[in-house]
C-alpha atoms as a PDB file:
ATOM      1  CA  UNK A   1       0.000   0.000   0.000  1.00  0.00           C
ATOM      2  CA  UNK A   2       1.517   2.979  -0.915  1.00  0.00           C
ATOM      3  CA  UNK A   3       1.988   6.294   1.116  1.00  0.00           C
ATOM      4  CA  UNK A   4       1.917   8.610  -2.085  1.00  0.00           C
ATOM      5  CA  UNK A   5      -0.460  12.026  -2.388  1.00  0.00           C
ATOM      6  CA  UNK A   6      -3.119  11.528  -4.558  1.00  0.00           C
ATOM      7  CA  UNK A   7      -4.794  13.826  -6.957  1.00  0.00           C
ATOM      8  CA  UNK A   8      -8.014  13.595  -4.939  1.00  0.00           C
ATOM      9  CA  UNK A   9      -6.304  13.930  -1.550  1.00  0.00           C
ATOM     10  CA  UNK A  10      -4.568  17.742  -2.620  1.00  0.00           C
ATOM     11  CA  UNK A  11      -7.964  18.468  -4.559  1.00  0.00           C
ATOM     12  CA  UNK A  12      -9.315  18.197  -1.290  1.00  0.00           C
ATOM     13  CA  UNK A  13      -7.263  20.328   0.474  1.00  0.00           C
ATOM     14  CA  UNK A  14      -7.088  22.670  -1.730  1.00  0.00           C
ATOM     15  CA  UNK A  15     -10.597  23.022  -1.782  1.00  0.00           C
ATOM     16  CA  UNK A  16     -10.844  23.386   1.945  1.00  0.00           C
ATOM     17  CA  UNK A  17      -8.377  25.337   2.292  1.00  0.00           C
ATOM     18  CA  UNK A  18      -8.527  28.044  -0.922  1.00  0.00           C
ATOM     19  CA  UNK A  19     -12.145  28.379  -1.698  1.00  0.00           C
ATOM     20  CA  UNK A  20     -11.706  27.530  -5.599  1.00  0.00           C
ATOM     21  CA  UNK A  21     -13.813  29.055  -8.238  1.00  0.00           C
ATOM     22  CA  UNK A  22     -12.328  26.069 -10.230  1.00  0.00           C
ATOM     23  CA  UNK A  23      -9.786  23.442 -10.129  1.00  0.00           C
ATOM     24  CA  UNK A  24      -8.146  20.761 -11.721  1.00  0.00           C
ATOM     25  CA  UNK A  25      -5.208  18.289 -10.253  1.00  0.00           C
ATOM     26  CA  UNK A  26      -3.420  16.201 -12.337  1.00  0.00           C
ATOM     27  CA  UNK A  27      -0.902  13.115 -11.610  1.00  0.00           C
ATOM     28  CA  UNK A  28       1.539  13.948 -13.942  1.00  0.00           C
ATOM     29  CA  UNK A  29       4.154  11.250 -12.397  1.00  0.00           C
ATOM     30  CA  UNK A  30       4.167   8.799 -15.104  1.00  0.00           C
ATOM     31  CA  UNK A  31       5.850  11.118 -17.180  1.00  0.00           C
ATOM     32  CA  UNK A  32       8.615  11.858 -15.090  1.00  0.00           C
ATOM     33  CA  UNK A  33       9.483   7.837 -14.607  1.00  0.00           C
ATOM     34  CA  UNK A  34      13.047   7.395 -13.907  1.00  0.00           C
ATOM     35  CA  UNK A  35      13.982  11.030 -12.945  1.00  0.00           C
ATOM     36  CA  UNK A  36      15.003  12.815  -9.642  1.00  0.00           C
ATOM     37  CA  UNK A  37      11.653  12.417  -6.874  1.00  0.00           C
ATOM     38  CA  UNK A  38      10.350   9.531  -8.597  1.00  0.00           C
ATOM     39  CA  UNK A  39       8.987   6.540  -6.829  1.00  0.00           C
ATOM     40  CA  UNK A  40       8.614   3.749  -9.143  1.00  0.00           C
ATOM     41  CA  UNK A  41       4.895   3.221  -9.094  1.00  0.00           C
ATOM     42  CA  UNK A  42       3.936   6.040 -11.240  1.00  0.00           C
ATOM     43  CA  UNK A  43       1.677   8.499  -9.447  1.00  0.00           C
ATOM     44  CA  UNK A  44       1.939  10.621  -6.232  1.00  0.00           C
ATOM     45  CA  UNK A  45       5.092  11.786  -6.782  1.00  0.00           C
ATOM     46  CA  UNK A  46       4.615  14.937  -9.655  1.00  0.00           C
ATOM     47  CA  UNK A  47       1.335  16.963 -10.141  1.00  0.00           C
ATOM     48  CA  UNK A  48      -0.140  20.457 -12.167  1.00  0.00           C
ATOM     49  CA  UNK A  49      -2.019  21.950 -10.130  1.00  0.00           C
ATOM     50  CA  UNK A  50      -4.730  25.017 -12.342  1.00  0.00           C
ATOM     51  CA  UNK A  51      -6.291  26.508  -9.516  1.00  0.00           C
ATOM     52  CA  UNK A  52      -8.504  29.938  -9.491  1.00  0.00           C
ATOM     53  CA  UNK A  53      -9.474  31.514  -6.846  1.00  0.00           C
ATOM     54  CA  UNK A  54     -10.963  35.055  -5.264  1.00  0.00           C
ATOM     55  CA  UNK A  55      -8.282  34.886  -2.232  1.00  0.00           C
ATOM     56  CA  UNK A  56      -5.416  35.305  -5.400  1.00  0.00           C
ATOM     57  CA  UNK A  57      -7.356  38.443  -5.732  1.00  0.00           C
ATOM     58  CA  UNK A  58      -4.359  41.302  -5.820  1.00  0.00           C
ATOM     59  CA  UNK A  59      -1.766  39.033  -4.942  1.00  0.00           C
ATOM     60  CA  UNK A  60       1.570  38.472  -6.620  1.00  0.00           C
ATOM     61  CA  UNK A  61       2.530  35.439  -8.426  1.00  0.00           C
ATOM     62  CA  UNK A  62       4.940  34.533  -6.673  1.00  0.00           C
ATOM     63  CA  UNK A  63       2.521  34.979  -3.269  1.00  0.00           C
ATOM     64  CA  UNK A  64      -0.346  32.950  -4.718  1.00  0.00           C
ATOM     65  CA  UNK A  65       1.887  29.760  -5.721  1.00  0.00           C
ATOM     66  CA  UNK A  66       3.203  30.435  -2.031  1.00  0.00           C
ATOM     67  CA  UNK A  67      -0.336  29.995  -0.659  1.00  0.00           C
ATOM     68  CA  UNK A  68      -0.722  26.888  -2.400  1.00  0.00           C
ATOM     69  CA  UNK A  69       2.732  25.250  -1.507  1.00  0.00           C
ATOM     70  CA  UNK A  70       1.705  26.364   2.528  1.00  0.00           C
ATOM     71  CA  UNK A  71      -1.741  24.388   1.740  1.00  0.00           C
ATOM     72  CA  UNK A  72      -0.094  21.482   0.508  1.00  0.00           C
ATOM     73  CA  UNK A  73       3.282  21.147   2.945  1.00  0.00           C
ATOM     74  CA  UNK A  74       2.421  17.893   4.121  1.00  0.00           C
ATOM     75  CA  UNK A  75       1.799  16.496   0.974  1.00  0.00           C
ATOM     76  CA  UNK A  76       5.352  17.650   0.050  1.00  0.00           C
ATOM     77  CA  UNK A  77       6.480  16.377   3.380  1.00  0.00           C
ATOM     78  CA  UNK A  78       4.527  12.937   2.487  1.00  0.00           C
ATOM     79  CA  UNK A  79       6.527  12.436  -0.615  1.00  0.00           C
ATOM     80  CA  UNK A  80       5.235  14.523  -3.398  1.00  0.00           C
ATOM     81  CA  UNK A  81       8.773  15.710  -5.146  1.00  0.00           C
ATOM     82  CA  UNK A  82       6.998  18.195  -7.923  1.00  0.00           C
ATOM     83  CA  UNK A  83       4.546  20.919  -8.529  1.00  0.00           C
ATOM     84  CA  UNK A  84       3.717  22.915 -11.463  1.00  0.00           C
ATOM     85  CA  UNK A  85       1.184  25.720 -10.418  1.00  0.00           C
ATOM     86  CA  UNK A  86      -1.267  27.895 -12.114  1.00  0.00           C
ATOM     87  CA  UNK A  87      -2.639  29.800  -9.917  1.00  0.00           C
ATOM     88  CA  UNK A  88      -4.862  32.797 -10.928  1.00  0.00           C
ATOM     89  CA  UNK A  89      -7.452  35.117  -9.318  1.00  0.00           C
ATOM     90  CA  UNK A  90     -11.086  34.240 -10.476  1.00  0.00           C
ATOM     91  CA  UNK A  91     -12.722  35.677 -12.977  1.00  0.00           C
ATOM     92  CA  UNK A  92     -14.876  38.654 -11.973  1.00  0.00           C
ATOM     93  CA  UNK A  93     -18.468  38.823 -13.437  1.00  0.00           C
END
């Protein structure tokens, strides 16, 4: 049984934690097979994250991917090795 994040498990928090307008996770793992953070099994270890969200509203780049690396520490404490963020405020009506 493996110990690896799981798409579902950061959608989650994310979620919780962020207040999405909308968001997609994706295992991107498989692709990296064989390079630095991989595990061997193929998932949990490299994900994209497309996340947007009103608390991005007037923030930096660099301080909204910050906000989403703080929501998902223990993921990256947990074994996940890779994120690729984009992070944007939500659209306004």
């Amino acid at each position: 049984m493996s110990t690896a994040p799981t798409a579902a498990a950061l959608e989650q928090r994310l979620r919780q934690t962020l207040q999405p307008t909308s968001l997609e996770v994706i295992d991107e793992s498989y692709q990296h097979d064989g390079h630095a953070g991989a595990n061997g099994t193929g998932f949990g270890t490299h994900f994209r994250v497309r996340i947007h969200s009103n608390v991005f509203n007037g923030l930096s780049r660099v301080a909204r991917h910050r906000l989403v690396y703080d929501a998902l520490q223990d993921f990256v404490d947990a074994g996940l090795h890779a994120l690729a963020i984009e992070a944007e405020p939500a659209p306004q009506p």
